[in-house]
Protein backbone atom coordinates (compact mmCIF):
# COMPACT_ATOMS: atom_id res chain seq x y z
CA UNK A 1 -36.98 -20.86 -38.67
CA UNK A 2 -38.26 -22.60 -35.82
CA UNK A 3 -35.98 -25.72 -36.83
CA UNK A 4 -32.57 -23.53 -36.58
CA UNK A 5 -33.58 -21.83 -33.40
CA UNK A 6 -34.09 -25.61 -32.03
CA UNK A 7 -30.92 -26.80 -33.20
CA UNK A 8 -29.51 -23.50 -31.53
CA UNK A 9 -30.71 -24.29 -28.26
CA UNK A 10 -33.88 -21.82 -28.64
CA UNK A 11 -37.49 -23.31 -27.95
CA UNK A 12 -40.00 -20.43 -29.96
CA UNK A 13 -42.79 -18.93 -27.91
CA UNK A 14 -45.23 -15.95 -28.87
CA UNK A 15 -44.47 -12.97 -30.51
CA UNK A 16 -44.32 -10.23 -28.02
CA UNK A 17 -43.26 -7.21 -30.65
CA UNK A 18 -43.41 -6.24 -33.97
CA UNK A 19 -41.56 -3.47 -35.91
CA UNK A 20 -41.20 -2.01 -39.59
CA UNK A 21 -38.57 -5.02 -40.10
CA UNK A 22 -38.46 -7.17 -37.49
CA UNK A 23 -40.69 -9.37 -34.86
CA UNK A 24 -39.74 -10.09 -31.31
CA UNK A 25 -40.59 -13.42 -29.81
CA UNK A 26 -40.21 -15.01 -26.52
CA UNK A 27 -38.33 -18.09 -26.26
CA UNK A 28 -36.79 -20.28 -23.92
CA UNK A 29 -32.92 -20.91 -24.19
CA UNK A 30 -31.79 -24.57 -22.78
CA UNK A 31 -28.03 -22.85 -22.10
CA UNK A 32 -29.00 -20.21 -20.08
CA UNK A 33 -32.16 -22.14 -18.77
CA UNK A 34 -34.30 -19.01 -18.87
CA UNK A 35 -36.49 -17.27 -21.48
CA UNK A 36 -35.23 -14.88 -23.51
CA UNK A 37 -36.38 -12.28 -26.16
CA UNK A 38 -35.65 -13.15 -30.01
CA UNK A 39 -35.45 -10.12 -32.10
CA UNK A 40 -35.92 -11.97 -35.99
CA UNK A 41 -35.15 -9.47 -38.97
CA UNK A 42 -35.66 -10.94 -42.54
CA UNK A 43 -33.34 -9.62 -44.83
CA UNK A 44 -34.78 -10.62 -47.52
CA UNK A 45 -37.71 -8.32 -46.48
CA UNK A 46 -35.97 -5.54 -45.43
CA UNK A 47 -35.04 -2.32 -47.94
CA UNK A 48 -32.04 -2.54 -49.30
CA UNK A 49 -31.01 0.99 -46.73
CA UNK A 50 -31.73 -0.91 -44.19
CA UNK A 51 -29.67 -3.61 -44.49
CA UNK A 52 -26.83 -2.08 -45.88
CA UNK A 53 -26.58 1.07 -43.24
CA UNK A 54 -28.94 0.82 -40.37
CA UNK A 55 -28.63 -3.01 -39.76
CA UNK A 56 -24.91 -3.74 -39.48
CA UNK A 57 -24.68 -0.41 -37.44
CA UNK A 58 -26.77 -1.73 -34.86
CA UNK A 59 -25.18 -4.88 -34.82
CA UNK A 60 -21.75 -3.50 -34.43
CA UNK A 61 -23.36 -1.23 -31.56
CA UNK A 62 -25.35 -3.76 -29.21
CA UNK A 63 -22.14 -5.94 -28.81
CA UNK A 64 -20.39 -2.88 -27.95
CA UNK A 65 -22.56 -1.63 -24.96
CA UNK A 66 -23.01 -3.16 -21.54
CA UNK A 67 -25.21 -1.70 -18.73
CA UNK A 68 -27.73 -2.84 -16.60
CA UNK A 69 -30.16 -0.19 -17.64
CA UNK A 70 -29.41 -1.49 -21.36
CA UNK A 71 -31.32 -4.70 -22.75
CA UNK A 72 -28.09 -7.24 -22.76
CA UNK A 73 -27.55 -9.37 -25.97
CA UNK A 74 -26.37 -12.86 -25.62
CA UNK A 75 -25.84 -13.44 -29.08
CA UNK A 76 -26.86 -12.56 -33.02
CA UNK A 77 -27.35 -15.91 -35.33
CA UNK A 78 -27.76 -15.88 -38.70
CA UNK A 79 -29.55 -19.02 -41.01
CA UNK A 80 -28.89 -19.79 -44.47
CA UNK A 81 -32.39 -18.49 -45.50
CA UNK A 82 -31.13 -14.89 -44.74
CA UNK A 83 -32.54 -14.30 -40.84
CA UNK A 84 -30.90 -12.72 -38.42
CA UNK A 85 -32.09 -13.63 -34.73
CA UNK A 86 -30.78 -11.29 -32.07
CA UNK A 87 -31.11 -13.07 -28.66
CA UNK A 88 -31.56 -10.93 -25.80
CA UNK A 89 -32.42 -10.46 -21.78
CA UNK A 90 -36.51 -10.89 -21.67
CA UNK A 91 -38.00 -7.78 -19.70
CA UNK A 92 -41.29 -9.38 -18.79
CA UNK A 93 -43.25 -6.55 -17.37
CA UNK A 94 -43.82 -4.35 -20.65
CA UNK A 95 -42.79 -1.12 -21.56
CA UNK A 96 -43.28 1.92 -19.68
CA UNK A 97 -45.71 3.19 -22.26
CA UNK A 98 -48.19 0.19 -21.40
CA UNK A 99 -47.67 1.29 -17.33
CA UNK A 100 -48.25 5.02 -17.69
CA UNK A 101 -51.29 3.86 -19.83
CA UNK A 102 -52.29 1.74 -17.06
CA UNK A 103 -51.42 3.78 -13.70
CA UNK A 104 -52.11 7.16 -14.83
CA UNK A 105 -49.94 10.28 -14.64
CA UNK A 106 -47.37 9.57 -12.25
CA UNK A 107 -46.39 11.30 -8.84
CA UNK A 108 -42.97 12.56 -9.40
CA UNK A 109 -41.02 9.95 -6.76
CA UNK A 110 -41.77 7.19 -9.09
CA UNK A 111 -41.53 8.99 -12.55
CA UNK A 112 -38.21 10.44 -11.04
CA UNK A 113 -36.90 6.32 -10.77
CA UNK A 114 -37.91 5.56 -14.33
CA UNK A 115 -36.27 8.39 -15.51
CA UNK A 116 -33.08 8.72 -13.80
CA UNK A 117 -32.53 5.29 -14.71
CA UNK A 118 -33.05 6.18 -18.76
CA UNK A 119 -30.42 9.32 -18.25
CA UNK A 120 -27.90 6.92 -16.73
CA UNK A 121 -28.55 4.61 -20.24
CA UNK A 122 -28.49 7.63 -22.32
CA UNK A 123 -24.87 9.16 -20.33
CA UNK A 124 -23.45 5.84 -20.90
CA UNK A 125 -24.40 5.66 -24.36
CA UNK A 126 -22.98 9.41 -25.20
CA UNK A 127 -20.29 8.45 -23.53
CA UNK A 128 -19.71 5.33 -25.38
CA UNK A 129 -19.93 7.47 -28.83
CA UNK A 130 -23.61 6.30 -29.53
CA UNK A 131 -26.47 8.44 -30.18
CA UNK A 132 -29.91 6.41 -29.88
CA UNK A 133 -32.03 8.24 -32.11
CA UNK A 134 -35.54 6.18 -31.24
CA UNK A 135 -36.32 6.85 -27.66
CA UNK A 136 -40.19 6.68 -26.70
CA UNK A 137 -41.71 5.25 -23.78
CA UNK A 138 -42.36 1.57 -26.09
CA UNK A 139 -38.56 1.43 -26.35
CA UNK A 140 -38.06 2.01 -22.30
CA UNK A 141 -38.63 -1.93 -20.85
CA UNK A 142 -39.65 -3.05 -17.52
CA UNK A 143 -38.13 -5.58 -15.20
CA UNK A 144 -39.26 -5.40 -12.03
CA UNK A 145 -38.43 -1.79 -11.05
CA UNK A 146 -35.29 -1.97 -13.14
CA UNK A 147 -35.67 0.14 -16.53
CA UNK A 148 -33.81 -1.46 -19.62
CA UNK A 149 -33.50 0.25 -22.71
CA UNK A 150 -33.93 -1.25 -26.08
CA UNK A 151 -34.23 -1.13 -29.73
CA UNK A 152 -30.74 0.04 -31.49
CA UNK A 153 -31.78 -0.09 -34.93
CA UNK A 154 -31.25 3.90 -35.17
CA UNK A 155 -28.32 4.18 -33.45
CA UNK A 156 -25.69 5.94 -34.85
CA UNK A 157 -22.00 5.93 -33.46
CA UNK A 158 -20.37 9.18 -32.56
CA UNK A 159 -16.70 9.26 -31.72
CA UNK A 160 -16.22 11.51 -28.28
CA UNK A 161 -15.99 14.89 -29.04
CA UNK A 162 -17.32 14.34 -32.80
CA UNK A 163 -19.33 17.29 -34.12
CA UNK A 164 -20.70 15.43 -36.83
CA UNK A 165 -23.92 16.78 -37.96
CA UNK A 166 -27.15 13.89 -39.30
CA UNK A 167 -29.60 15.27 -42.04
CA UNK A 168 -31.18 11.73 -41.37
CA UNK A 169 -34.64 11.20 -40.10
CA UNK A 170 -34.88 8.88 -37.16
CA UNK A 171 -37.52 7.53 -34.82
CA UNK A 172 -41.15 8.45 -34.10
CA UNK A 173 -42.52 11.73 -34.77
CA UNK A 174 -44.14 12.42 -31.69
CA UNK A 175 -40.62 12.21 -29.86
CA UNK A 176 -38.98 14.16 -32.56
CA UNK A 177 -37.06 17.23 -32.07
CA UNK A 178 -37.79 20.46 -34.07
CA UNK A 179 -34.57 20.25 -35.99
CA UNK A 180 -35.15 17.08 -37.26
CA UNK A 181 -38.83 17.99 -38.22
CA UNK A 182 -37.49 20.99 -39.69
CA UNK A 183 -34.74 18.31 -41.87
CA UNK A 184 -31.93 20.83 -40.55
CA UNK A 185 -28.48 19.52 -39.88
CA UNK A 186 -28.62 18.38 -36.10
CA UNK A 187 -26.61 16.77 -33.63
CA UNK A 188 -27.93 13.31 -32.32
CA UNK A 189 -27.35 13.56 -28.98
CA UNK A 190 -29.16 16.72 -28.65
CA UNK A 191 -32.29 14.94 -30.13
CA UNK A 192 -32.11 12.37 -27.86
CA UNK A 193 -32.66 15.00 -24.82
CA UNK A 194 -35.33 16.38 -26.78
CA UNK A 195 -37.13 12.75 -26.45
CA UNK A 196 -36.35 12.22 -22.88
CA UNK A 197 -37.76 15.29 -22.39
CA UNK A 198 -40.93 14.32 -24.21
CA UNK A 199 -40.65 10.86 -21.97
CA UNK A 200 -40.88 12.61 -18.91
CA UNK A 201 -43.78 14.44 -19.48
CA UNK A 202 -45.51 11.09 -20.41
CA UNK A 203 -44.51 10.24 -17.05
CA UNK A 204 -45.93 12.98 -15.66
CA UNK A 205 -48.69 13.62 -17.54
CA UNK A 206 -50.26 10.32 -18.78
CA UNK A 207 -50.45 11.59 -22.93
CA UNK A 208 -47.81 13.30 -25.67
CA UNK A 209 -47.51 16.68 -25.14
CA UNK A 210 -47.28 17.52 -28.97
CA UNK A 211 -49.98 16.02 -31.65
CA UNK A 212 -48.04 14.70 -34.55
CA UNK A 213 -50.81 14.26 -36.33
CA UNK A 214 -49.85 17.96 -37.77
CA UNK A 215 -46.49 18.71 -38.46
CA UNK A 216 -46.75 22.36 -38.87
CA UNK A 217 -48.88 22.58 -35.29
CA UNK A 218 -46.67 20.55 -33.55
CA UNK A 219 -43.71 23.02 -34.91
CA UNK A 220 -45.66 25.96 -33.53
CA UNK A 221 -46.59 24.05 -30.08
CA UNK A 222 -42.75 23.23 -29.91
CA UNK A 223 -41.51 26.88 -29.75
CA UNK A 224 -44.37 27.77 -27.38
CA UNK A 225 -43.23 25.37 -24.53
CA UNK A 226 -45.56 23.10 -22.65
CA UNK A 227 -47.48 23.63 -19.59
CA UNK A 228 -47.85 21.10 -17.05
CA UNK A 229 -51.80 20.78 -15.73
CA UNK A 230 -51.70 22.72 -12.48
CA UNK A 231 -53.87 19.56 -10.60
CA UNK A 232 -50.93 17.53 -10.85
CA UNK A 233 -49.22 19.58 -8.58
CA UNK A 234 -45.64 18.95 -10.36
CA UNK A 235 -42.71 21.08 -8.20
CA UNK A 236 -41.16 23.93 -9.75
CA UNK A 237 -37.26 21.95 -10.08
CA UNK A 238 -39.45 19.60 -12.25
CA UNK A 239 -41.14 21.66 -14.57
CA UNK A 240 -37.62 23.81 -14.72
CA UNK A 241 -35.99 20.29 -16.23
CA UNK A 242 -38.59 19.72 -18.66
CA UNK A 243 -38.48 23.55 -20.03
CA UNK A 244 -34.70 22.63 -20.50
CA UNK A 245 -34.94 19.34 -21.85
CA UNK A 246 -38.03 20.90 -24.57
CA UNK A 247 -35.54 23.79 -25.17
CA UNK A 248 -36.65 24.42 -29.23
CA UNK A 249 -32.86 25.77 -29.87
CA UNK A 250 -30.53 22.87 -29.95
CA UNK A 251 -27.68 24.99 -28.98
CA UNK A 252 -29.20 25.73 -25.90
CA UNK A 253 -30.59 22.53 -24.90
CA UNK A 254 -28.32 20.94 -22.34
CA UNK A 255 -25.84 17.70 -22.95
CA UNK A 256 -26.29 14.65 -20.76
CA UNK A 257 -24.10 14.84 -18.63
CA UNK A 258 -25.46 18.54 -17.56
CA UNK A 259 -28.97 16.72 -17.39
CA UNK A 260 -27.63 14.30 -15.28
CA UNK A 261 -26.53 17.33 -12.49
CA UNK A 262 -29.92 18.95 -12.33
CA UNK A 263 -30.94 19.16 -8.79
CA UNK A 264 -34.23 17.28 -9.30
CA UNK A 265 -32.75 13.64 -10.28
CA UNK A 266 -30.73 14.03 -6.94
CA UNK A 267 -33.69 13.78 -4.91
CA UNK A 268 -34.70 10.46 -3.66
């Protein structure tokens, strides 16, 4: 592995991230004379699903998207031993999971410029036909105060306008909407408001607001709303977003692009 990556132009470092199928190293590239992030999936490791459906999709998606609140790929290699090495952008100050962990809840000025930035990746995706299908805070990178979002091995492509329905179960079940809990037919895009919703309260609030530890609880804490401790002093435009974005009904939760208008992202 390490010999390709060489002969690529890729000096290994340490890993930095590790999924079901796949570890992410840093490295530093001699052409772009920076480090980088490696993203190495063995196939030969991998289910046979996941290589056949979830794997090429992604592929086919990262080389498609380009945004600066998006981790950029610089290129996908592949060695004769059946490894795939997805070189990317290196955000080198951690996910927004490990800051929240670290700073506490936060006051609404700064959660407000994490999150805006993560609707502006999620309108372009929509907007690109892509639904991303794993948001949580770990997939939400830091560089500097620049948020870059990662991780499009769920991602599913939706052609503008598509009503296609996914009986699939994606992502983390903390982040998870009720419909896909519930295995109902659902709309992707609507799921991923559901998580941002369930980001934003992380922001706010420093812990999950549903415990997935019980799936028939969490249903019943879904439909009852959450409720944002009163000592955090969080306005009433904010907690009116959340209830909207932790709507239960699908049909009623709002697109992107009517998330994006809601007065509280317009405020500095």
């Amino acid at each position: 592995m390490e010999q390709f990556l060489l002969a690529s132009g890729y000096q290994l470092g340490k890993t930095i991230g590790e999924g079901a199928y796949s570890k992410v190293k840093e490295a530093f590239s001699h052409k772009h004379q920076k480090k980088v992030a490696i993203k190495i999936i063995d196939k030969s490791a991998s289910p046979e699903e996941f290589i056949q459906k979830f794997l090429p999709r992604e592929l086919q998606i990262i080389e498609r998207l380009d945004h600066k609140n998006i981790i950029h790929v610089y290129e996908v290699l592949e060695s004769a031993e059946g490894k795939i090495y997805l070189v990317m952008e290196l955000a080198e100050d951690g996910d927004i999971f490990d800051y929240v962990a670290h700073e506490g809840p936060l006051p609404e000025h700064r959660a407000r410029a994490i999150f805006r930035q993560l609707v502006e990746a999620i309108q372009y995706c929509h907007s690109c036909g892509v639904a991303h299908r794993d948001l949580k805070c770990e997939n939400a990178l830091l560089q500097g105060q620049t948020v870059k979002l990662t991780d499009f091995s769920f991602a599913k492509q939706l052609p503008a306008g598509s009503r296609e329905l996914s009986r699939t179960f994606c992502g983390s079940m903390a982040y998870a909407a009720p419909e896909v809990l519930q295995g109902v037919p659902h709309d992707s895009r609507k799921v991923d408001i559901w998580s941002l919703g369930v980001i934003l309260y992380v922001l706010l609030c420093a812990h999950l607001p549903f415990d997935d530890t019980n799936i028939p609880q969490m249903l019943c804490q879904q439909q009852k709303g959450v409720s944002l401790p009163r000592h955090l002093g969080v306005s009433r435009s904010c907690q009116d977003l959340l209830k909207r974005l932790l709507e239960p009904d699908m049909v009623l939760r709002p697109s992107v692009e009517r998330l994006s208008r809601h007065p509280w992202l317009a405020r500095p």
